[in-house]
Protein backbone atom coordinates (compact mmCIF):
# COMPACT_ATOMS: atom_id res chain seq x y z
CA UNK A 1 13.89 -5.00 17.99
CA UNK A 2 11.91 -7.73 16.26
CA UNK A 3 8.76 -7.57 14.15
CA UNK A 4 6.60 -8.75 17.14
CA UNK A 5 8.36 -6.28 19.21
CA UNK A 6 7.81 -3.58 16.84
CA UNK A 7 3.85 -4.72 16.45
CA UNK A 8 3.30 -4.18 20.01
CA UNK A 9 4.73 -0.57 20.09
CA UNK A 10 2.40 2.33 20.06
CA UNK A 11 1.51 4.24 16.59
CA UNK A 12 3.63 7.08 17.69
CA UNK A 13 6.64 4.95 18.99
CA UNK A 14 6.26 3.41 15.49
CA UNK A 15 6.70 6.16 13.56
CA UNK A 16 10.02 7.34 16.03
CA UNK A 17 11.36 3.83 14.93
CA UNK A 18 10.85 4.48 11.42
CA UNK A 19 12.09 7.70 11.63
CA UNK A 20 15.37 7.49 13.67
CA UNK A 21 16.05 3.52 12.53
CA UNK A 22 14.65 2.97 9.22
CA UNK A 23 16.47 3.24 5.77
CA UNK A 24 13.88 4.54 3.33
CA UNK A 25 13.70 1.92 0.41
CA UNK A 26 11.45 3.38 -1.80
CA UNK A 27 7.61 4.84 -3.12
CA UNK A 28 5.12 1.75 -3.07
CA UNK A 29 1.50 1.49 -3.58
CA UNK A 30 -0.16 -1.40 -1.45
CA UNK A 31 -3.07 -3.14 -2.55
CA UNK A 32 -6.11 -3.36 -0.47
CA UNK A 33 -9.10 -6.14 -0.41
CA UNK A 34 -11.33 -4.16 -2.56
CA UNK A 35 -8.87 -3.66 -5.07
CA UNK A 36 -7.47 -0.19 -4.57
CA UNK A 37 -4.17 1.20 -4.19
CA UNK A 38 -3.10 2.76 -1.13
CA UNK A 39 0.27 5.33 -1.79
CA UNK A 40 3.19 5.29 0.84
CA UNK A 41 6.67 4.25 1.58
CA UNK A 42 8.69 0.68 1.96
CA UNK A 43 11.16 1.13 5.00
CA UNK A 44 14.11 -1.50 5.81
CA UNK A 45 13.92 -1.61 9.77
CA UNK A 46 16.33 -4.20 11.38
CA UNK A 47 15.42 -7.81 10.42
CA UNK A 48 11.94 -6.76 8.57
CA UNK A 49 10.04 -4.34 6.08
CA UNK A 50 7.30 -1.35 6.87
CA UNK A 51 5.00 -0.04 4.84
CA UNK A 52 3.99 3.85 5.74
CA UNK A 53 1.06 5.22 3.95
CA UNK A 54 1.67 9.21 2.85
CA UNK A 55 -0.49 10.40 5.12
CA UNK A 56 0.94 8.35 8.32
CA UNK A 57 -2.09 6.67 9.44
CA UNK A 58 -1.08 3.03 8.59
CA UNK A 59 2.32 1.67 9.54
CA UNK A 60 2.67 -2.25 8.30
CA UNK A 61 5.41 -4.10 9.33
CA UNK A 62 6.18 -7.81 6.99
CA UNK A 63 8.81 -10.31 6.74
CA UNK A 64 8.49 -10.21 3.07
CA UNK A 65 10.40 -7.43 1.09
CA UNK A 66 7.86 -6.77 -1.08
CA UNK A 67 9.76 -4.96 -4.02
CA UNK A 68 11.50 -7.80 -4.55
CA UNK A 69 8.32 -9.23 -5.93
C-alpha cells in the first residue's frame, strides 16, 4: 500500500493497518497551527510515516520521517 492508498482508507481500516502493519517508532508530540502540542505515536508503515494521536482520533500519514528532524 502507498500513502495515497492508505489516505483513502477509512479511519477504522487505518487504524487495522497501523495495528497489524506498522512498526511503532516512537512517543512524538505534533505541533498544531495555534501553537500547541498534540501527544501520540510515530509509526513506520511500508514506504511512509503515521502519526497516531493517544487518544486515536487523528491518524496522519507523511513522507517525511519526522524524528529525523
Amino acid at each position: 500500500m502507498d500513502i495515497d492508498a492508505f489516505k483513502e482508507i477509512s479511519h477504522n481500516e487505518k487504524l487495522q493497518e497501523l495495528r497489524y502493519n506498522g512498526q511503532l517508532l516512537g512517543s512524538y508530540e505534533r505541533n498544531t497551527e495555534t501553537g500547541s502540542k498534540i501527544p501520540g505515536d510515530i509509526f513506520e508503515l511500508y514506504d511512509f510515516w503515521v502519526f497516531l494521536s493517544d487518544d486515536e482520533s487523528m491518524v496522519i500519514p507523511t513522507r517525511k520521517n519526522p524524528l529525523s528532524e
